[in-house]
N, C-alpha and C. Protein backbone atom coordinates (compact mmCIF):
# COMPACT_ATOMS: atom_id res chain seq x y z
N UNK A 1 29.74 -19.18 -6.05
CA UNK A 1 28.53 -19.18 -6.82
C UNK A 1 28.91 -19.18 -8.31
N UNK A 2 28.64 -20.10 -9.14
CA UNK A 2 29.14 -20.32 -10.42
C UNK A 2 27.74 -19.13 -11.52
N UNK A 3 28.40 -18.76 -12.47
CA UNK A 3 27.83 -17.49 -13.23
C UNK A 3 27.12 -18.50 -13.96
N UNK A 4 25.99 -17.68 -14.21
CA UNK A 4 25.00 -18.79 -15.26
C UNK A 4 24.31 -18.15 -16.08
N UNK A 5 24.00 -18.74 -17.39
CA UNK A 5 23.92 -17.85 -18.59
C UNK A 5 22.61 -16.93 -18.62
N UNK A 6 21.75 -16.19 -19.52
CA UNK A 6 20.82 -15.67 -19.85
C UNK A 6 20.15 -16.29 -19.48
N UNK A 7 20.18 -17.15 -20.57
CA UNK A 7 18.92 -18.69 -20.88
C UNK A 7 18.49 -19.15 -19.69
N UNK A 8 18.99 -19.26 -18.84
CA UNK A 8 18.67 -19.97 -17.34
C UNK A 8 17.26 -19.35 -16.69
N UNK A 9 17.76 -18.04 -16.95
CA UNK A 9 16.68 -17.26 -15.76
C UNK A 9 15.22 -16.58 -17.26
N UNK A 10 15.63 -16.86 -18.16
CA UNK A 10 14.66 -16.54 -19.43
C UNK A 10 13.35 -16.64 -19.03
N UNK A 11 12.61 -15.91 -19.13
CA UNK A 11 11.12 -15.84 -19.10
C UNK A 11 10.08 -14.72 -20.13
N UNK A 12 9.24 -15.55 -20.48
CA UNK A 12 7.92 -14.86 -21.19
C UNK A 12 6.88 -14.80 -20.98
N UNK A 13 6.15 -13.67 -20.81
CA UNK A 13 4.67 -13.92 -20.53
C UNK A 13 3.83 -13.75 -21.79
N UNK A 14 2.27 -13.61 -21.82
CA UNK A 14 1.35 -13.06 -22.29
C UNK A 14 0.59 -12.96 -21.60
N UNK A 15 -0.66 -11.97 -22.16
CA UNK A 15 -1.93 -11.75 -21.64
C UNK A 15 -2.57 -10.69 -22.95
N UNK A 16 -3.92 -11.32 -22.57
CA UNK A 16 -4.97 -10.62 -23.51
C UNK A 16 -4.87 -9.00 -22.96
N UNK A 17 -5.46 -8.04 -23.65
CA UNK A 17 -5.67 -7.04 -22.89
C UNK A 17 -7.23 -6.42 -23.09
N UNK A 18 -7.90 -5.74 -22.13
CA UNK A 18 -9.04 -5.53 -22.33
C UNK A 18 -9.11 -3.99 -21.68
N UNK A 19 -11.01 -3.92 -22.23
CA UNK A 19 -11.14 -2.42 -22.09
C UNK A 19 -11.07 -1.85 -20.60
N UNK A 20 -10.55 -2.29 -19.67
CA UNK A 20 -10.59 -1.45 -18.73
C UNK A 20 -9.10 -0.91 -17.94
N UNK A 21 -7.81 -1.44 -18.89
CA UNK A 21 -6.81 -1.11 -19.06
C UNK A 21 -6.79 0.43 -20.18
N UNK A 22 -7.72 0.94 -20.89
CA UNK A 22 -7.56 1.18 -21.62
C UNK A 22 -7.11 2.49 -21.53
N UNK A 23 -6.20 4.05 -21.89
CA UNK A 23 -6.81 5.42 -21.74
C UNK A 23 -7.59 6.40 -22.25
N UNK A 24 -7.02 7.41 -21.83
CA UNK A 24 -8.22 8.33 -22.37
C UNK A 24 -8.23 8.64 -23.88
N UNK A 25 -7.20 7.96 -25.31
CA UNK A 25 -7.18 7.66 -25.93
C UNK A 25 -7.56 6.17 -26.78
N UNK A 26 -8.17 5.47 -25.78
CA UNK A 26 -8.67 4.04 -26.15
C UNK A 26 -7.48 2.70 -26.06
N UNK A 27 -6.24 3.03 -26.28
CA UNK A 27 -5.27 2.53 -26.41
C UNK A 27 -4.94 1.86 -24.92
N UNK A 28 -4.13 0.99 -24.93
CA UNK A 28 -4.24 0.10 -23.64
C UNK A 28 -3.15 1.06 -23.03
N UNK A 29 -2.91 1.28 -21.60
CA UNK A 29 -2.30 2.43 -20.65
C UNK A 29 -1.10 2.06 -21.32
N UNK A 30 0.23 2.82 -21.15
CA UNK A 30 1.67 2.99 -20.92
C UNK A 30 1.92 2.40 -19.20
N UNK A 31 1.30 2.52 -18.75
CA UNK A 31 1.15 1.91 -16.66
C UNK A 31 0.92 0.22 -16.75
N UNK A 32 0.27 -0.06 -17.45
CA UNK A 32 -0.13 -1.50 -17.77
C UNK A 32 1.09 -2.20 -18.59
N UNK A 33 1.39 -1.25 -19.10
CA UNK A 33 2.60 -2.01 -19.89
C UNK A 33 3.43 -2.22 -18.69
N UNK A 34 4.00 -1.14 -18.43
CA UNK A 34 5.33 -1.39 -17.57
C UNK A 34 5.01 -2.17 -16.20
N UNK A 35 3.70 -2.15 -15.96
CA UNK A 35 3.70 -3.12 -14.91
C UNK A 35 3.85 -4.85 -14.97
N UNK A 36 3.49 -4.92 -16.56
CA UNK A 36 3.61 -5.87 -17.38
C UNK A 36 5.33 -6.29 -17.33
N UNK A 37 6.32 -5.12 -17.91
CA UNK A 37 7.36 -5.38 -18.01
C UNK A 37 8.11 -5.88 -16.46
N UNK A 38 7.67 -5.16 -15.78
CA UNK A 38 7.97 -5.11 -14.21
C UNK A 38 8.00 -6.48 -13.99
N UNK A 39 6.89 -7.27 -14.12
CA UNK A 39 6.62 -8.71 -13.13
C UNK A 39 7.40 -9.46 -14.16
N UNK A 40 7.81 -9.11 -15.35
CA UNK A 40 8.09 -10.37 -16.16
C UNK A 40 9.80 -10.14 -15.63
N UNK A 41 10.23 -9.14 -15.56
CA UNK A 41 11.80 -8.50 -15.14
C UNK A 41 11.96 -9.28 -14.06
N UNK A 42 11.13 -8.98 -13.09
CA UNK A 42 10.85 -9.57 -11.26
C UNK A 42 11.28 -11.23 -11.59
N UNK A 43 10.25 -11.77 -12.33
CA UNK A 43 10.45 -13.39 -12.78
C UNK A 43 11.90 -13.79 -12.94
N UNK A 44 12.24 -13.27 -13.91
CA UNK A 44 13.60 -13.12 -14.27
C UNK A 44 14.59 -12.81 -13.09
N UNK A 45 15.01 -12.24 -12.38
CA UNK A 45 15.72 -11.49 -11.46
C UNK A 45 15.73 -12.37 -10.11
N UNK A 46 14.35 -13.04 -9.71
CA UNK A 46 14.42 -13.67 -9.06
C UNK A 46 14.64 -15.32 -9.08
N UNK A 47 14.72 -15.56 -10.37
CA UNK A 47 15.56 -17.03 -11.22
C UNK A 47 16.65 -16.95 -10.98
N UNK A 48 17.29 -15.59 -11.78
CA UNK A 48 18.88 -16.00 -11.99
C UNK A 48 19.41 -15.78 -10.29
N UNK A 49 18.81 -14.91 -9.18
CA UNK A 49 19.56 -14.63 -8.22
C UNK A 49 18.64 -16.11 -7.31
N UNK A 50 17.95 -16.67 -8.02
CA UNK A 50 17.61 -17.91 -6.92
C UNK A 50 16.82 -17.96 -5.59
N UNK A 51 16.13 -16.57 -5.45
CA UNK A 51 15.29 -16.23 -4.34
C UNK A 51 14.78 -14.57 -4.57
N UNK A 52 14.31 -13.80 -3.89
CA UNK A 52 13.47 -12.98 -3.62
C UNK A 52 14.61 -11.88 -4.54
N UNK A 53 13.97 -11.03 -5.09
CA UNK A 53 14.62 -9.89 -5.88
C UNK A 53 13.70 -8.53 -5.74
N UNK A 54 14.04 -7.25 -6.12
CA UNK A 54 13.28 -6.17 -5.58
C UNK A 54 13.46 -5.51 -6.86
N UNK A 55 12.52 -4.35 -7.36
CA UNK A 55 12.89 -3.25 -8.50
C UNK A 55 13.82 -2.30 -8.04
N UNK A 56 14.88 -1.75 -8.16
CA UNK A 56 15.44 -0.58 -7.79
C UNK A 56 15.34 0.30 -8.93
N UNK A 57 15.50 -0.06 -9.84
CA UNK A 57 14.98 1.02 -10.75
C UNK A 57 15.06 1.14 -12.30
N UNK A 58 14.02 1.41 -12.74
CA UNK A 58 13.64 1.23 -14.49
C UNK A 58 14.57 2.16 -14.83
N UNK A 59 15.26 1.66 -15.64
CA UNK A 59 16.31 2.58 -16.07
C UNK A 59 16.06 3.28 -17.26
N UNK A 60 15.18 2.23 -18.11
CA UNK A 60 14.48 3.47 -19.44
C UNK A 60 13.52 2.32 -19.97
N UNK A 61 12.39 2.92 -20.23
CA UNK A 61 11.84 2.27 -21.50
C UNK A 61 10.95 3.47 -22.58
N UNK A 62 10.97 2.50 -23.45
CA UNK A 62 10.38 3.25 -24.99
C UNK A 62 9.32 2.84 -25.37
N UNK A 63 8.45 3.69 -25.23
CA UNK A 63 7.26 3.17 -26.31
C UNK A 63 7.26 3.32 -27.65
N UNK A 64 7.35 2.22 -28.56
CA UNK A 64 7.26 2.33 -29.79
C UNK A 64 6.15 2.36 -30.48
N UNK A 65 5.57 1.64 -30.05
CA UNK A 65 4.11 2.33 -30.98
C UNK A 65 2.90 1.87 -29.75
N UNK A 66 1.83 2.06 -30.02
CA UNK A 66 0.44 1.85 -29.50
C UNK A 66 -0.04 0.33 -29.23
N UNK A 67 -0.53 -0.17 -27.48
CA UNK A 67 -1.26 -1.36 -27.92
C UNK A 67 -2.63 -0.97 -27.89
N UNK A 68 -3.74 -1.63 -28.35
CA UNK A 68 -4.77 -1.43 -28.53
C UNK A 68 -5.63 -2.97 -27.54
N UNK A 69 -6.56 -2.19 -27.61
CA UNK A 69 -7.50 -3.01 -26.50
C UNK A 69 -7.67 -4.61 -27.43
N UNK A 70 -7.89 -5.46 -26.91
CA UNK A 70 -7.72 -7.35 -27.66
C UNK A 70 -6.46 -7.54 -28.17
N UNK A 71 -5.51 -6.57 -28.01
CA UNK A 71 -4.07 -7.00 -28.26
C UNK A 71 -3.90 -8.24 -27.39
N UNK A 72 -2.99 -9.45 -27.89
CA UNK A 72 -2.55 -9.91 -27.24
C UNK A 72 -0.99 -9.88 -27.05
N UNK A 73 -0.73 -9.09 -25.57
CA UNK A 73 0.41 -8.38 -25.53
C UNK A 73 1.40 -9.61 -24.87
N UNK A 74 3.23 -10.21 -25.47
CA UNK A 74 3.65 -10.97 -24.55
C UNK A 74 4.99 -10.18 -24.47
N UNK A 75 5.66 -10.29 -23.34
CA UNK A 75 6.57 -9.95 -23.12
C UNK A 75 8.07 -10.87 -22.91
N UNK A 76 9.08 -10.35 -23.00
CA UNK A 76 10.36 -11.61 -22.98
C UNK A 76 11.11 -10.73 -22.55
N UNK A 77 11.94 -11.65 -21.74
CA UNK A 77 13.17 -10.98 -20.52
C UNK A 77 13.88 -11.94 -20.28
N UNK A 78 14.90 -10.96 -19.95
CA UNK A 78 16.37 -12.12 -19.78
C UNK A 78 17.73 -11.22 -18.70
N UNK A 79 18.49 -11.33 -17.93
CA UNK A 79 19.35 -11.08 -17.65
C UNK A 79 20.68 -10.36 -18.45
N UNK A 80 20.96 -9.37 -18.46
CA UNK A 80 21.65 -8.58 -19.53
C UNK A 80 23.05 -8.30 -18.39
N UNK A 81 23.02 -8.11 -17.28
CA UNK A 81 24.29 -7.84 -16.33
C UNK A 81 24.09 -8.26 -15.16
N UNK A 82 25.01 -8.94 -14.38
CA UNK A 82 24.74 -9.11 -13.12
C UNK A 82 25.92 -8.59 -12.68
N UNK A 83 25.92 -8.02 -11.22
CA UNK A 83 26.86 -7.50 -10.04
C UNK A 83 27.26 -8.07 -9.07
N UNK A 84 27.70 -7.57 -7.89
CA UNK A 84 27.45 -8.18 -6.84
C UNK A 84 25.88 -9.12 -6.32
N UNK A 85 25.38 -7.56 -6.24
CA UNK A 85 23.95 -8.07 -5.65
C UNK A 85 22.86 -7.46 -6.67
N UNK A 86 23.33 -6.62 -7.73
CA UNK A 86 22.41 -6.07 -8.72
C UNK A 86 22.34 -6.88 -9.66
N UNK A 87 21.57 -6.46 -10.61
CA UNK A 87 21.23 -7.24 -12.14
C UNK A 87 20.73 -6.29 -12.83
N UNK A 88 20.56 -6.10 -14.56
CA UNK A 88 19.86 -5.46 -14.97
C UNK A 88 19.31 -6.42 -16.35
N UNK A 89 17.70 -6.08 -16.07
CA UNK A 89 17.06 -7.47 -16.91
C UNK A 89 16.80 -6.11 -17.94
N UNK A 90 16.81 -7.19 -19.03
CA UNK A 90 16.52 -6.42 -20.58
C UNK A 90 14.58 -7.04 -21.14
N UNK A 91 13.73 -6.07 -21.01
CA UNK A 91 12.40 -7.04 -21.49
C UNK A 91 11.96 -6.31 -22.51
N UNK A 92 11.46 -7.21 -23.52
CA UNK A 92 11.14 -6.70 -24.94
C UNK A 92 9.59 -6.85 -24.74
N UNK A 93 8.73 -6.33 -25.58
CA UNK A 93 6.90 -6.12 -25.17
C UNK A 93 6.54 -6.13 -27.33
N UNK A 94 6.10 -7.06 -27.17
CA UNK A 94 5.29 -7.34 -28.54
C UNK A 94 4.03 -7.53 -28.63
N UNK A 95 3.33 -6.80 -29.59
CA UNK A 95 1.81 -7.46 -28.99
C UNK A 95 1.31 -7.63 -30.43
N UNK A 96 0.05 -8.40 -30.64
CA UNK A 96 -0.37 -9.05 -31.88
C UNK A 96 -2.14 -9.23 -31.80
N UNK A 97 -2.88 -8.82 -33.09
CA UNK A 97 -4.02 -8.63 -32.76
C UNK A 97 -4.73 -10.01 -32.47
N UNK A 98 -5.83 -9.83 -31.26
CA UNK A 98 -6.22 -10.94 -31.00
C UNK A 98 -6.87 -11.85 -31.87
N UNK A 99 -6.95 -11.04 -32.73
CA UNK A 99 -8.25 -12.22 -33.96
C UNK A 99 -7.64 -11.80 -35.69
N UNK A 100 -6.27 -11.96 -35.61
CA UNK A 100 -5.50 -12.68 -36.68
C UNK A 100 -4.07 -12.71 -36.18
N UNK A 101 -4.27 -13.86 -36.57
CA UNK A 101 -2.50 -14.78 -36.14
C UNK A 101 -1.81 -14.42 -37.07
N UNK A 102 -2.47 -14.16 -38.36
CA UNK A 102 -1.45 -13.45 -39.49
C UNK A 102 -0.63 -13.00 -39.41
N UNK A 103 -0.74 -11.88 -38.65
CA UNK A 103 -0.05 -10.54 -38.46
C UNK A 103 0.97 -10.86 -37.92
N UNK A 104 2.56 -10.51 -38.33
CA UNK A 104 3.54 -11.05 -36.95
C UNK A 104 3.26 -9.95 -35.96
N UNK A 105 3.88 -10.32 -34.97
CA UNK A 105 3.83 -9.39 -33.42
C UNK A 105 4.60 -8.44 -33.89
N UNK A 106 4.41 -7.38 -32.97
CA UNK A 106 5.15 -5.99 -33.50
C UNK A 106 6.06 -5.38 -31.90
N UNK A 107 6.83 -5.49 -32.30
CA UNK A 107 7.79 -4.86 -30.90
C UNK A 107 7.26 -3.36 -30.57
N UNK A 108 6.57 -2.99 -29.39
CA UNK A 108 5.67 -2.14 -29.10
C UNK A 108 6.52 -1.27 -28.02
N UNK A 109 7.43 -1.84 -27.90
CA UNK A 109 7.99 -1.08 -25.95
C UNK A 109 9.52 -2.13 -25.81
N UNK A 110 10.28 -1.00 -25.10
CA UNK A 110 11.61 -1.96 -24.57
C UNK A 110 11.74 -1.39 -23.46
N UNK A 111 12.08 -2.29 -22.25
CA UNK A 111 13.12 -1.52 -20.81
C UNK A 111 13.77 -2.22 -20.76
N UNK A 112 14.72 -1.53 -19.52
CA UNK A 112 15.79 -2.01 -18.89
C UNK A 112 15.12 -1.43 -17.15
N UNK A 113 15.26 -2.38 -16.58
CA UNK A 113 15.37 -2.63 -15.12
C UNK A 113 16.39 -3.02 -14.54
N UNK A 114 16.71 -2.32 -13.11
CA UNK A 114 17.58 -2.93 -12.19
C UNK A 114 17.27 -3.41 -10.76
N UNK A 115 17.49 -4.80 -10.63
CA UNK A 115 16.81 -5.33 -9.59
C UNK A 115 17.96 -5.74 -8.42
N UNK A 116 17.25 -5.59 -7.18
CA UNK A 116 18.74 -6.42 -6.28
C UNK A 116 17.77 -6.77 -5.15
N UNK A 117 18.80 -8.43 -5.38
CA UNK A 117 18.65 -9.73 -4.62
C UNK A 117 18.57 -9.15 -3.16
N UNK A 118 18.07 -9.64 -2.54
CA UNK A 118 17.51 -9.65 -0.81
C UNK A 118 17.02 -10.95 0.01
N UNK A 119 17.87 -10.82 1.06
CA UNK A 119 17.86 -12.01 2.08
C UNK A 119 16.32 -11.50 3.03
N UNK A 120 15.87 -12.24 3.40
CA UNK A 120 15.17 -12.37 4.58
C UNK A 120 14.89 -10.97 5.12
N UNK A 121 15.53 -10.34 5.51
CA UNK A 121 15.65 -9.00 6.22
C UNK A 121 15.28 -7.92 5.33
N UNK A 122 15.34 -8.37 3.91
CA UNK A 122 15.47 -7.21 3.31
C UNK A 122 17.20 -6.51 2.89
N UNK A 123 17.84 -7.17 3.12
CA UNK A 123 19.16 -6.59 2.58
C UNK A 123 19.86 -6.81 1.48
N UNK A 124 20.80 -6.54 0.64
CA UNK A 124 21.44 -6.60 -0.86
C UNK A 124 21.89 -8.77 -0.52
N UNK A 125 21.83 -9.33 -1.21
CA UNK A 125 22.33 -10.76 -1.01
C UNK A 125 23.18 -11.11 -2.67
N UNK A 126 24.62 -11.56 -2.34
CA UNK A 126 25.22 -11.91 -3.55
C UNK A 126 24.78 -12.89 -4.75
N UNK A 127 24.43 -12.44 -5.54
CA UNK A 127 24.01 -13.18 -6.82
C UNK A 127 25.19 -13.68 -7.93
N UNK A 128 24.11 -14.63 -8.47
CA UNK A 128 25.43 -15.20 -9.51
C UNK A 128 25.82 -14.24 -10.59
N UNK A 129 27.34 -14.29 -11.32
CA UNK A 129 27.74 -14.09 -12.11
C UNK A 129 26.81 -14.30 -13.40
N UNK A 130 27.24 -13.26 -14.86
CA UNK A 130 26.37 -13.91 -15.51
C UNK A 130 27.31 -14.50 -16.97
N UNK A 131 27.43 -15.68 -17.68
CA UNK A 131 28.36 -16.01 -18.89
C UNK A 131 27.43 -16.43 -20.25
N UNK A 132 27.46 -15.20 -20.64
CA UNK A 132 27.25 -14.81 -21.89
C UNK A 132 26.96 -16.26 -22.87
N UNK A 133 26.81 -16.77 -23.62
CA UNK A 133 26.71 -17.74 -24.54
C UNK A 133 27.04 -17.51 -25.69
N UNK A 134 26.60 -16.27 -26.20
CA UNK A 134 26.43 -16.23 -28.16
C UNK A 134 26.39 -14.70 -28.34
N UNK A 135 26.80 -14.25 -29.27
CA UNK A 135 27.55 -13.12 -29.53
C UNK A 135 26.33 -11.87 -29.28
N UNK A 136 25.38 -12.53 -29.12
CA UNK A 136 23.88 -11.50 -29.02
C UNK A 136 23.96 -11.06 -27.64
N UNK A 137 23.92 -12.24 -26.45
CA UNK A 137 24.29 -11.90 -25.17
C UNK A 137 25.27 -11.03 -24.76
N UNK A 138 26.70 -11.57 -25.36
CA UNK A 138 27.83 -10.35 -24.99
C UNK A 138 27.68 -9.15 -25.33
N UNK A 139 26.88 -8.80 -26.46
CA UNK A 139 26.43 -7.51 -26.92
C UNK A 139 25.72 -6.44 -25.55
N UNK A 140 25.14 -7.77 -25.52
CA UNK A 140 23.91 -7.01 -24.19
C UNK A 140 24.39 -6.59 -23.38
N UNK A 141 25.39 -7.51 -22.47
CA UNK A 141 26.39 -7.41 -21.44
C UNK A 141 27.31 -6.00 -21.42
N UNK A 142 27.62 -5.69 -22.98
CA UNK A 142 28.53 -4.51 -22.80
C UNK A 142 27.57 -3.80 -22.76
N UNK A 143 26.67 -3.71 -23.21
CA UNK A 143 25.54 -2.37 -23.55
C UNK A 143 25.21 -2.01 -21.83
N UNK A 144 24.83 -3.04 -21.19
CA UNK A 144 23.99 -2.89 -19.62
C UNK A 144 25.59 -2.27 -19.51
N UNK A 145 26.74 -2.86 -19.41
CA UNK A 145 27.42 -1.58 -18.63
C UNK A 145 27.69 -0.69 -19.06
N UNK A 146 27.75 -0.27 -20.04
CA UNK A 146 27.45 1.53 -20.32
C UNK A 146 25.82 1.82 -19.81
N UNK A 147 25.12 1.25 -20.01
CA UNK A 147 24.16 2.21 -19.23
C UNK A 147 24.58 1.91 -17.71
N UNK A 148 25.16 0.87 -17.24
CA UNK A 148 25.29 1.07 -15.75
C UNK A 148 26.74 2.16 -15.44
N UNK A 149 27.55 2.62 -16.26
CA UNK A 149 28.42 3.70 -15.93
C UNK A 149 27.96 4.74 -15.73
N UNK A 150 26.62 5.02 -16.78
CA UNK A 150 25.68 6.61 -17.00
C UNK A 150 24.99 6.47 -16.00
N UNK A 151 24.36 5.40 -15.03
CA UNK A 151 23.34 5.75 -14.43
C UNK A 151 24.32 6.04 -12.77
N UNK A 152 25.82 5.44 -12.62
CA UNK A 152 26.69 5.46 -11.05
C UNK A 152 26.86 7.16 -11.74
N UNK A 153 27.36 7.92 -12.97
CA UNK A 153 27.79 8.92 -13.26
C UNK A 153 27.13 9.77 -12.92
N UNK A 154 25.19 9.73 -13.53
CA UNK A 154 24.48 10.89 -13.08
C UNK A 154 24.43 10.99 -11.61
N UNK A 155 24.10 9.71 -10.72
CA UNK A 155 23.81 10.38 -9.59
C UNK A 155 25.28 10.65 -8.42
N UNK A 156 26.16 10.24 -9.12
CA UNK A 156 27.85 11.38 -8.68
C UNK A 156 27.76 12.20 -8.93
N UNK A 157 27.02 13.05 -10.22
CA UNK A 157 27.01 14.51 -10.52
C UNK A 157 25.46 15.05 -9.79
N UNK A 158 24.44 14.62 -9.58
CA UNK A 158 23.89 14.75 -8.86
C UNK A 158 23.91 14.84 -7.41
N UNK A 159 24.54 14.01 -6.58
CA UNK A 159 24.74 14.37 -5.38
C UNK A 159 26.10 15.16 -5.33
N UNK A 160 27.00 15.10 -5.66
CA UNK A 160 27.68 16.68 -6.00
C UNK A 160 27.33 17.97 -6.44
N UNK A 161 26.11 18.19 -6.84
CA UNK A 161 25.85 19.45 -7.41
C UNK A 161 24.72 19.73 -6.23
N UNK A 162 24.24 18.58 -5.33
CA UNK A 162 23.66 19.22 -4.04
C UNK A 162 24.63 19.40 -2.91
N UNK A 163 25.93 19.07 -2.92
CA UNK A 163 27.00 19.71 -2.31
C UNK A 163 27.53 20.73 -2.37
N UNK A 164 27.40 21.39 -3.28
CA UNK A 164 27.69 22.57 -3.96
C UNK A 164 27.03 23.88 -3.46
């Protein structure tokens, strides 16, 4: 299986957002977002691995500031590490008011997700390699594996400290 770059499996969405996303602060949910980030990650994950992909697990995201209801919120994702059968997609969340284009978009939220490829049955299926392009990508690449060392580390010290 030949490794294939970011760019390949790249995807962006948008969508308007409206008042019935909204919470008990008026502001469009933190749940809406990430479900937002979720399907655009999913898109992604299931490009670069070429068939069916699953969430295993959000590894972090940040809310940076507030969207507000007529935001028009888009999101962008890309492949940051691939494994055997894992990946971890990087998606950025910008949103921009619906009724001035003026304004540039404002980076509102970041995650990281980890997804793994699945055959038919439901089981882990080998995915492609991933080759970096431009010095922004390799950045990413080292970054996903330090967070993928911290995240095999906690749960070694976690299931050791329920051995204990």
């Amino acid at each position: 299986m030949d490794a294939r770059p970011p760019s390949y499996a790249r995807v962006s969405l948008a969508l308007m957002t409206h008042s019935a996303e909204a919470n008990l602060l008026g502001n469009v949910h933190g749940g809406e977002i990430m479900k937002l980030a979720d399907s655009t990650a999913g898109a992604v994950a299931s490009r670069h691995s070429g068939g069916p992909a699953v969430t295993a697990q959000m590894d972090e995201m940040a809310f940076l500031h507030p969207v507000h209801v007529g935001d028009i919120v888009r999101t962008s994702a890309q492949v940051n590490w691939a494994g055997r059968s894992s990946m971890e997609i990087g998606v950025r969340v910008e949103a921009q008011p619906w009724n001035d284009a003026s304004d540039a978009p404002r980076h509102v939220a970041s995650a990281y997700f980890v997804f793994v490829a699945v055959d038919e049955a439901g089981r882990p299926r080998p995915v492609p390699g991933l080759a970096p392009e431009t010095p922004d990508e390799e950045r990413r690449m080292r970054e996903a594996e330090i967070r993928r060392r911290h995240r095999l580390a906690r749960k070694n010290a976690i299931e050791s400290d329920r051995l204990s």
